[in-house]
C-alpha atoms as a PDB file:
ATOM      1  CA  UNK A   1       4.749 -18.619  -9.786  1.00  0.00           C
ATOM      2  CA  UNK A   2       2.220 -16.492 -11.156  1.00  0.00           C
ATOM      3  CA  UNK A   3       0.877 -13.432  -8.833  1.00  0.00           C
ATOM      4  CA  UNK A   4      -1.419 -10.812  -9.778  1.00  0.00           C
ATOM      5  CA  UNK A   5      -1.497  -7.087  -8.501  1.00  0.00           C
ATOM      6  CA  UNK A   6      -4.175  -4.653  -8.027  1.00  0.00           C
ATOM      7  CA  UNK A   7      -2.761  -1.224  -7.336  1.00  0.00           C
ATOM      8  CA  UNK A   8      -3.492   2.200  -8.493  1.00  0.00           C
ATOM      9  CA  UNK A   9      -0.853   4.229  -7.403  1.00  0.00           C
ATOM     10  CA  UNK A  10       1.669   4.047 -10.584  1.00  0.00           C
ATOM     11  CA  UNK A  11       4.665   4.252  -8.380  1.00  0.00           C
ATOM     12  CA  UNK A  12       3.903   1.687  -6.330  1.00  0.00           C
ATOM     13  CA  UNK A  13       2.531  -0.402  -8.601  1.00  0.00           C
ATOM     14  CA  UNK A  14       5.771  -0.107 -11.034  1.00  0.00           C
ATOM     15  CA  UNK A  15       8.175  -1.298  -7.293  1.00  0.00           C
ATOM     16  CA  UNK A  16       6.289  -3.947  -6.592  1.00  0.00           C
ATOM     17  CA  UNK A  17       5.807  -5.966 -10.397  1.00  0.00           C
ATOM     18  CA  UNK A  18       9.755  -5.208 -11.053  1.00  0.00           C
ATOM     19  CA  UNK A  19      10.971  -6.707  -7.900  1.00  0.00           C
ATOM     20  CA  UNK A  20       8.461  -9.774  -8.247  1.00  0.00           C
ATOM     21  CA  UNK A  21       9.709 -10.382 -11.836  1.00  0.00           C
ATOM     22  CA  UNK A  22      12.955 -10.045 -11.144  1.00  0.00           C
ATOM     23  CA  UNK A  23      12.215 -13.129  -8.208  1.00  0.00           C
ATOM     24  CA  UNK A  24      11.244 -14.894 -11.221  1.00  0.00           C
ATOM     25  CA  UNK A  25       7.344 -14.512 -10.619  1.00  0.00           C
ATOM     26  CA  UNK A  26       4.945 -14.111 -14.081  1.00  0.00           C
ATOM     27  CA  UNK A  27       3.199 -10.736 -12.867  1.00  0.00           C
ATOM     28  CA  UNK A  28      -0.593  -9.315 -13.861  1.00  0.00           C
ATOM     29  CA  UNK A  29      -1.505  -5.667 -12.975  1.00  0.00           C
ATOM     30  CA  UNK A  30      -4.763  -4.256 -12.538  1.00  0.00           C
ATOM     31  CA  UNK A  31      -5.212  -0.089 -11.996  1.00  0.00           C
ATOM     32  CA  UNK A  32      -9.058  -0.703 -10.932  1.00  0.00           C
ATOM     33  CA  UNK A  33     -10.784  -3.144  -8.444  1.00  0.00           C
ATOM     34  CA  UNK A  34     -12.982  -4.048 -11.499  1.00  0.00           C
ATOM     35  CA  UNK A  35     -10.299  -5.098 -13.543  1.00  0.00           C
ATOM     36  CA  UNK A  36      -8.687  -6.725 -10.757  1.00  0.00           C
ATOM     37  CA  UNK A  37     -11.917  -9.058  -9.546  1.00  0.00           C
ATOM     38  CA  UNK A  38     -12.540  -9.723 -13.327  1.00  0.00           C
ATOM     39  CA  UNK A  39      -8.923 -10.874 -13.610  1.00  0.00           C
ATOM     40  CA  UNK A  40      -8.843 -12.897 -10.634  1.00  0.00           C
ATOM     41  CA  UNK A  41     -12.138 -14.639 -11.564  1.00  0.00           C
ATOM     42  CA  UNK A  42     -10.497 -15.400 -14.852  1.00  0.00           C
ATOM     43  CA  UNK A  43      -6.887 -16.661 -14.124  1.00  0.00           C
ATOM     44  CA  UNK A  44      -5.259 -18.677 -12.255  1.00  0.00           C
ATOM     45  CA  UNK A  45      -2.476 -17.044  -9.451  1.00  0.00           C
ATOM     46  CA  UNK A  46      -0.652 -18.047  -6.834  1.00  0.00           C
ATOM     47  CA  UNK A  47      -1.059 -15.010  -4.853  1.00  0.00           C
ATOM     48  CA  UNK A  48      -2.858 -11.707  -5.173  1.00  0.00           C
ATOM     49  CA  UNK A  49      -1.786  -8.791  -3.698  1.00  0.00           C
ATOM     50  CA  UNK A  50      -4.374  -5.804  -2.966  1.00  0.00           C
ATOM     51  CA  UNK A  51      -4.699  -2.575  -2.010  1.00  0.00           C
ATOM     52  CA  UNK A  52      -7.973  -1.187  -0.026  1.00  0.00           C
ATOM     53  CA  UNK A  53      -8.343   1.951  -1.677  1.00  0.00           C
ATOM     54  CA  UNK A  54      -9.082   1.405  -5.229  1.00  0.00           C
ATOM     55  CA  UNK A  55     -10.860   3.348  -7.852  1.00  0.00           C
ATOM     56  CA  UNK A  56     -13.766   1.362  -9.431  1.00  0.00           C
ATOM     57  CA  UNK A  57     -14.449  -1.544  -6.557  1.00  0.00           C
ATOM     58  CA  UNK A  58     -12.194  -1.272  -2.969  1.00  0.00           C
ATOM     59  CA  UNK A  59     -10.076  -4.303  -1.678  1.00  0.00           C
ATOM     60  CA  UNK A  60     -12.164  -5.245   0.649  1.00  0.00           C
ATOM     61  CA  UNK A  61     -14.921  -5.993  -2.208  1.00  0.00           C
ATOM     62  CA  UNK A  62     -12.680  -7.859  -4.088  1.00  0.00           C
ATOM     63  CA  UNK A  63     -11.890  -9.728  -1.175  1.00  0.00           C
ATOM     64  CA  UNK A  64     -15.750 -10.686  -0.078  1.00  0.00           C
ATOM     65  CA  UNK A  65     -16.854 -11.327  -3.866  1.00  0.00           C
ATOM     66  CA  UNK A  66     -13.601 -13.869  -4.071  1.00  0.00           C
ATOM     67  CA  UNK A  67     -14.127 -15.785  -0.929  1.00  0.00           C
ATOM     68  CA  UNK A  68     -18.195 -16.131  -1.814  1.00  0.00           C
ATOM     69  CA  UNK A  69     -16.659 -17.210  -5.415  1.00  0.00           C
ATOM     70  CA  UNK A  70     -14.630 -19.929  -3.233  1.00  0.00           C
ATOM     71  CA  UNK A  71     -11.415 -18.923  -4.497  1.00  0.00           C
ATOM     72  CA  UNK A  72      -8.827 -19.513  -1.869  1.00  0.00           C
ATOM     73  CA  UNK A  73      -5.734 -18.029  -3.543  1.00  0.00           C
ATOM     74  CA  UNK A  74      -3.783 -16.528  -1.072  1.00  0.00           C
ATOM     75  CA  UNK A  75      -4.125 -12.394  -0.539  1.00  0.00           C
ATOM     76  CA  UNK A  76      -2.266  -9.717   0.691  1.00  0.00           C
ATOM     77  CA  UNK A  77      -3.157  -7.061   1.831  1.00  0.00           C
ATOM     78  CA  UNK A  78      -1.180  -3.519   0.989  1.00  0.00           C
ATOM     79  CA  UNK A  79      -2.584  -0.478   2.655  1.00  0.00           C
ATOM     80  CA  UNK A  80      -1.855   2.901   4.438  1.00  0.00           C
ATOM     81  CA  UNK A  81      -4.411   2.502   6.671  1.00  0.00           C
ATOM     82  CA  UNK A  82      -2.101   1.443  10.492  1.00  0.00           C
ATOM     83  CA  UNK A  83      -5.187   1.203  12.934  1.00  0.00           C
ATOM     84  CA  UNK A  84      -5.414  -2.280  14.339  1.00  0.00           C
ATOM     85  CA  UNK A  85      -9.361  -2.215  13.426  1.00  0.00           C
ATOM     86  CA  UNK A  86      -8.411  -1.830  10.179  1.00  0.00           C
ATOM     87  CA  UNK A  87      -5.968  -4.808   9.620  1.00  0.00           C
ATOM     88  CA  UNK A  88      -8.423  -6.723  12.183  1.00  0.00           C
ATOM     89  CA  UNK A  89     -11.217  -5.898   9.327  1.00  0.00           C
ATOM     90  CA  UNK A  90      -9.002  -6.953   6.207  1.00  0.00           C
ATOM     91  CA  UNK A  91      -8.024 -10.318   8.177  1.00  0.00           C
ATOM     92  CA  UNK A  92     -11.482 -10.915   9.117  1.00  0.00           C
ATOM     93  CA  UNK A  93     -12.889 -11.069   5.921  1.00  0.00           C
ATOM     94  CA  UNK A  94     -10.369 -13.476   3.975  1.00  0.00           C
ATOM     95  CA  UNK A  95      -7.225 -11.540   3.337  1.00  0.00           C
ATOM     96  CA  UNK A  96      -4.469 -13.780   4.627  1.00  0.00           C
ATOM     97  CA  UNK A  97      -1.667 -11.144   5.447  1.00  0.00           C
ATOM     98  CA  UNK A  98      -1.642  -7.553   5.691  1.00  0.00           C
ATOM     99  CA  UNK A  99       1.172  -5.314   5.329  1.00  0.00           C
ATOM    100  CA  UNK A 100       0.828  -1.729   5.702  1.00  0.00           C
ATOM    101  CA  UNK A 101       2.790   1.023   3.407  1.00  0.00           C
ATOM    102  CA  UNK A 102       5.292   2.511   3.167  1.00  0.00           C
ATOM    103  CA  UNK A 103       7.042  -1.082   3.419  1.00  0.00           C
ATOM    104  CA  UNK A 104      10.776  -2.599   2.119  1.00  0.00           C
ATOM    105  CA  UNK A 105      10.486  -4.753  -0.942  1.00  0.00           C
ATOM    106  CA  UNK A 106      12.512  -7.970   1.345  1.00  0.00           C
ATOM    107  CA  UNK A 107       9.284  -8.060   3.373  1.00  0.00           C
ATOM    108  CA  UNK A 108       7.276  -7.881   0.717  1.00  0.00           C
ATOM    109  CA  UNK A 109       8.549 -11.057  -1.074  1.00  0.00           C
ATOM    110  CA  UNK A 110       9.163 -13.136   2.327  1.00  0.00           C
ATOM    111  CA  UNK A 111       5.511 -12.797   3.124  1.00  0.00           C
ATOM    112  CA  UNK A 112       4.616 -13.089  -0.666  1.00  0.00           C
ATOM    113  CA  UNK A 113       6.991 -16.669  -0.245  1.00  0.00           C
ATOM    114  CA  UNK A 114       5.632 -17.542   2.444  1.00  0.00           C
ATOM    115  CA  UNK A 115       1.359 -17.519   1.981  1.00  0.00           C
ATOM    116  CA  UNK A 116       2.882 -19.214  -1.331  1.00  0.00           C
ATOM    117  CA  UNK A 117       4.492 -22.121   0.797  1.00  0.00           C
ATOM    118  CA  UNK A 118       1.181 -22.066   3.541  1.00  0.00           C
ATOM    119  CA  UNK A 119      -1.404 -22.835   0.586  1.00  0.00           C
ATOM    120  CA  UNK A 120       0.319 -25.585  -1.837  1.00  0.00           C
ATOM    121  CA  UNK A 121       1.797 -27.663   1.638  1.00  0.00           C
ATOM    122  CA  UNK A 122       5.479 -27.755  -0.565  1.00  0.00           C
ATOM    123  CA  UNK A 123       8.436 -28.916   1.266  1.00  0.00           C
ATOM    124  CA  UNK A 124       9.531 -25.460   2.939  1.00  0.00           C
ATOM    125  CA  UNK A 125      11.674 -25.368   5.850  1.00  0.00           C
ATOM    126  CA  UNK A 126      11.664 -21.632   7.798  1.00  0.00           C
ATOM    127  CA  UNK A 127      14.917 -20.661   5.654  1.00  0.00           C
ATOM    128  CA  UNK A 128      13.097 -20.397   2.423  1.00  0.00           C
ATOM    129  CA  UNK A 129      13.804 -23.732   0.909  1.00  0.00           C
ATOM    130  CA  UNK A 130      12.284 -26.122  -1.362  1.00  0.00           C
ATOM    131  CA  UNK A 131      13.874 -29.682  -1.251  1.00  0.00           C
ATOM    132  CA  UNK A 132      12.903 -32.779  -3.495  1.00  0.00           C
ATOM    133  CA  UNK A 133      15.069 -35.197  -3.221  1.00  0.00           C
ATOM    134  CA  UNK A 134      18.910 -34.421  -2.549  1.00  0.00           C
ATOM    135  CA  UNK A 135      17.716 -31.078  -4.862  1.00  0.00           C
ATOM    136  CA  UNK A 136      17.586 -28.092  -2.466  1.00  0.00           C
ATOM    137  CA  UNK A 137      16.421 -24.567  -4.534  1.00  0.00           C
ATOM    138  CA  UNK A 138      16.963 -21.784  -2.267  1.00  0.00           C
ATOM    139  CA  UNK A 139      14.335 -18.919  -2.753  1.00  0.00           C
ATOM    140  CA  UNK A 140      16.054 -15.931  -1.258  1.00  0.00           C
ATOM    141  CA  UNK A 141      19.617 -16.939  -3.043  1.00  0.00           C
ATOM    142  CA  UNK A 142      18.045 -18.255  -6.081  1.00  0.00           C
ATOM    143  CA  UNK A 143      21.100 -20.856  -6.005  1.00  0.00           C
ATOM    144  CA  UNK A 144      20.670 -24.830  -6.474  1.00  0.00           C
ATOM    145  CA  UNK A 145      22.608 -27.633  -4.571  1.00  0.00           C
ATOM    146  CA  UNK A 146      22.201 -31.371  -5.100  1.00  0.00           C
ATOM    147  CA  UNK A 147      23.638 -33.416  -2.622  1.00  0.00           C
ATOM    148  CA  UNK A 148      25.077 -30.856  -0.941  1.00  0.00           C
ATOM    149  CA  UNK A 149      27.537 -29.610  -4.081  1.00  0.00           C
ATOM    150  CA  UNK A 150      26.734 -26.344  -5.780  1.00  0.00           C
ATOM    151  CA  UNK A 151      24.865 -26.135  -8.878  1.00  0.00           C
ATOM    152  CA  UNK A 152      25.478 -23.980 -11.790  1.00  0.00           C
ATOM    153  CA  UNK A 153      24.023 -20.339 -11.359  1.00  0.00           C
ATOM    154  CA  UNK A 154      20.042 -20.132 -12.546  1.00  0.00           C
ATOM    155  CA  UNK A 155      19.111 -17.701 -15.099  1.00  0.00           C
ATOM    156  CA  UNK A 156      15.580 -16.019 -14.475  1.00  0.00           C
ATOM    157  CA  UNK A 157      13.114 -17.884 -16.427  1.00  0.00           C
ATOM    158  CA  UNK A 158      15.569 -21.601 -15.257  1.00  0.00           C
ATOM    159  CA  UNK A 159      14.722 -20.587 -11.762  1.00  0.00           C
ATOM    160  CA  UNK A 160      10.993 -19.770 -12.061  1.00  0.00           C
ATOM    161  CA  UNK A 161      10.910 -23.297 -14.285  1.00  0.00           C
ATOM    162  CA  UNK A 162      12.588 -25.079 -11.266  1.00  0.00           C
ATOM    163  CA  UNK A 163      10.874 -23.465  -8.803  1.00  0.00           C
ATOM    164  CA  UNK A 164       7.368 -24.120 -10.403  1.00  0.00           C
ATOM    165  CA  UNK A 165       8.408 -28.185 -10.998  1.00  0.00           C
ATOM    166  CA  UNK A 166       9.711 -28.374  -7.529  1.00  0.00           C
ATOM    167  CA  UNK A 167       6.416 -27.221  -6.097  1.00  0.00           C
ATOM    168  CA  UNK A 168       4.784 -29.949  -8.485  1.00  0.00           C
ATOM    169  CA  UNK A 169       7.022 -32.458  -7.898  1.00  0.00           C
ATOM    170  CA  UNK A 170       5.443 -35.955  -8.649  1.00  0.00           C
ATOM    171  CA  UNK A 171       2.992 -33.988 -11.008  1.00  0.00           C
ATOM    172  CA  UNK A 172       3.225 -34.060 -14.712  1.00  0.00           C
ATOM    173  CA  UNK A 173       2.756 -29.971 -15.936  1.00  0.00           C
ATOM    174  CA  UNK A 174       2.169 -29.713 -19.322  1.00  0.00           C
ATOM    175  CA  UNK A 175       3.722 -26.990 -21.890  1.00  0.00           C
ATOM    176  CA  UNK A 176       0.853 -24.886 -21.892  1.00  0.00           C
ATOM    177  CA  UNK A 177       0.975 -24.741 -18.199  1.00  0.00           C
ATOM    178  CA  UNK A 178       5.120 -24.083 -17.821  1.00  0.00           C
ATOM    179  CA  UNK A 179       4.256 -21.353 -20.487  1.00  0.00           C
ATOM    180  CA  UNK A 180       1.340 -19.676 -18.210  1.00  0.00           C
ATOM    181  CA  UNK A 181       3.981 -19.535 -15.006  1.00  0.00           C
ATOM    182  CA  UNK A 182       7.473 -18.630 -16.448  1.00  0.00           C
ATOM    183  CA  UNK A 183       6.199 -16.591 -19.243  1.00  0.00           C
ATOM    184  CA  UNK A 184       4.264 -13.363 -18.815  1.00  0.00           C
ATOM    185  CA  UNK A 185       2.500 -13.350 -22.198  1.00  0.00           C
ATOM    186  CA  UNK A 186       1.262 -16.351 -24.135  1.00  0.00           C
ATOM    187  CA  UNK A 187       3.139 -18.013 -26.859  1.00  0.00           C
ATOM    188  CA  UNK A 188       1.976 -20.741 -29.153  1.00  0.00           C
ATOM    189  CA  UNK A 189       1.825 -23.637 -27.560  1.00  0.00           C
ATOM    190  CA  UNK A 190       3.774 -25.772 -30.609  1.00  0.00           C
ATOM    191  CA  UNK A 191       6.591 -23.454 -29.930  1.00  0.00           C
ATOM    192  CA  UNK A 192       9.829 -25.139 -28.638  1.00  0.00           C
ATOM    193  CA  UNK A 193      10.800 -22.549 -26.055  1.00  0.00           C
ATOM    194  CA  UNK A 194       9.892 -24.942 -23.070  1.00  0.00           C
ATOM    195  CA  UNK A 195      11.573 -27.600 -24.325  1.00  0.00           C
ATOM    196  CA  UNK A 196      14.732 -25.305 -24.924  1.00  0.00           C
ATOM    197  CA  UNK A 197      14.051 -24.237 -21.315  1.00  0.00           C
ATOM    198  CA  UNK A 198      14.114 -27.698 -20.079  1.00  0.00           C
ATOM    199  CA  UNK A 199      17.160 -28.471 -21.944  1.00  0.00           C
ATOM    200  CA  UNK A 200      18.905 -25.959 -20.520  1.00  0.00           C
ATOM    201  CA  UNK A 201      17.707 -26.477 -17.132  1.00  0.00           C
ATOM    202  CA  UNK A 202      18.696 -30.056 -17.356  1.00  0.00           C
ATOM    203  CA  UNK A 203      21.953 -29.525 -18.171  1.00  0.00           C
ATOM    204  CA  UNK A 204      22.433 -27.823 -14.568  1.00  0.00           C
ATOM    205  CA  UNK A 205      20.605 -30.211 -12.316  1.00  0.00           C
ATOM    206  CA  UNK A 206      20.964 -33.384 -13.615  1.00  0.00           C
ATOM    207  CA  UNK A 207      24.133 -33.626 -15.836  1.00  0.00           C
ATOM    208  CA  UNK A 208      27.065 -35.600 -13.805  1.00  0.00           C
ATOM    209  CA  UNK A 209      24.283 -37.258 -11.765  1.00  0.00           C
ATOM    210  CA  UNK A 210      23.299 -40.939 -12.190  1.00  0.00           C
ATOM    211  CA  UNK A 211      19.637 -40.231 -10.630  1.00  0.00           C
ATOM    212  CA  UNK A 212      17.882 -38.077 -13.068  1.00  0.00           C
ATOM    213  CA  UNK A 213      15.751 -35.754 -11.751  1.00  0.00           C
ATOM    214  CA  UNK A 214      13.579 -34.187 -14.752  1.00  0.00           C
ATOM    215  CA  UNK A 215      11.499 -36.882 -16.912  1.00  0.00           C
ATOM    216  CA  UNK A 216       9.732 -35.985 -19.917  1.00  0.00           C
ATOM    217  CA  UNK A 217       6.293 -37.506 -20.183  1.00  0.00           C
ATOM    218  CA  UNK A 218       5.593 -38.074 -23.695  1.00  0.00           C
ATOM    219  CA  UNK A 219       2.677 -36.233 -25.224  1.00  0.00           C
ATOM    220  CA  UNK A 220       1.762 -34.979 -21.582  1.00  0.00           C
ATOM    221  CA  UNK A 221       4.864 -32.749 -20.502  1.00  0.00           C
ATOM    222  CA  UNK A 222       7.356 -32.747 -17.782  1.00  0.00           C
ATOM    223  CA  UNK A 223       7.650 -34.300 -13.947  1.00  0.00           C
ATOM    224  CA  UNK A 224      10.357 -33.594 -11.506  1.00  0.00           C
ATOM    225  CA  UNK A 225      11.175 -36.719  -9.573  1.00  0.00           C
ATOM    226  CA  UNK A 226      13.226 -37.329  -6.574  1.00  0.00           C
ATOM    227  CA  UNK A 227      13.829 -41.485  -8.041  1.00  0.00           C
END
């Protein structure tokens, strides 16, 4: 998952993109609104998360100029500002959540998780699941079961892989894209670090099981399957 973040205060800033990377999230930063609205005209995310008061352009211009845009990535809202008008206003005028500072890092990610879930319709139950299959990945654990039995533990980059194919599932994602969402800088796309990656993560989910569950799509990329 790939989520960008347009904060100015340092501090905060710093919190937020450590914890989301260490969820296994690919994380952009912005210091300005103008950098921020020119990055998320430019790239795709998953989420965006906001502040109001922002040097350059405020959040609730970035918001307005993305919704006329048409871009319906999910937003949240970060802000100091408690007043019911004011999280009434950021609501009204396309953010999707609003969450007011000072705030734990938990919450942060749940709501993060869950405007994630809301906008791509995956297979989500309340607990913070994704299931494909007898493949459950659980998002707050970051542990994998297939039919019920444990799987081995996910390193970083394995989980964001098997998170991002899980959401897909049925989809073929090419290289290029698995190196836009696990990655946080770009590599060459003849590299062989995805398909190490894959290896890897193949060796966890679908070794001892007769239904294999990642396929590779020759000259295309990758597809997680349930059959």
């Amino acid at each position: 998952m790939r989520a960008l973040i347009i904060e100015d205060d340092s501090t905060i800033a710093d919190f937020v993109v450590r914890g989301l990377k260490e969820a296994g999230f690919v994380v952009d930063h912005a210091a300005d609104g103008v950098e921020g609205l020119d990055l998320a005209r430019t790239a795709a995310y998953d989420v965006i998360i906001v502040d109001l008061m922002l040097p350059g352009l405020d959040g609730m211009t970035i918001i307005q100029a993305l919704r006329r845009d048409g871009l319906r990535t999910p937003v949240l809202i970060l802000s100091a500002r408690q007043a019911v008008n004011d999280r009434v206003s950021g609501l009204e005028i396309g953010g999707d959540d609003y969450l007011t500072k000072p705030f734990a890092f938990p919450e942060l990610l749940a709501r993060v998780q869950a405007l994630i879930r809301r906008a791509g319709g995956a297979t989500a139950p309340p607990a913070g699941e994704l299931i494909v299959g007898d493949l459950t990945l659980d998002l707050l654990s970051r542990k994998a079961t297939r039919n019920g039995r444990p799987l081995e533990p996910l390193r970083p980059r394995e989980f964001a892989l098997l998170e991002y194919l899980m959401r897909n599932a049925g989809r073929v994602v090419s290289k290029t894209m698995i190196l836009s969402h696990v990655w946080d800088y770009s590599f060459d796309p003849r590299t062989n670090v995805v398909d190490v990656l894959v290896f890897r993560l193949r060796e966890k989910i679908d070794k001892g099981f007769e239904t294999k569950m990642i396929h590779t799509v020759r000259g295309m990329g990758y597809v997680l399957r349930a059959e």
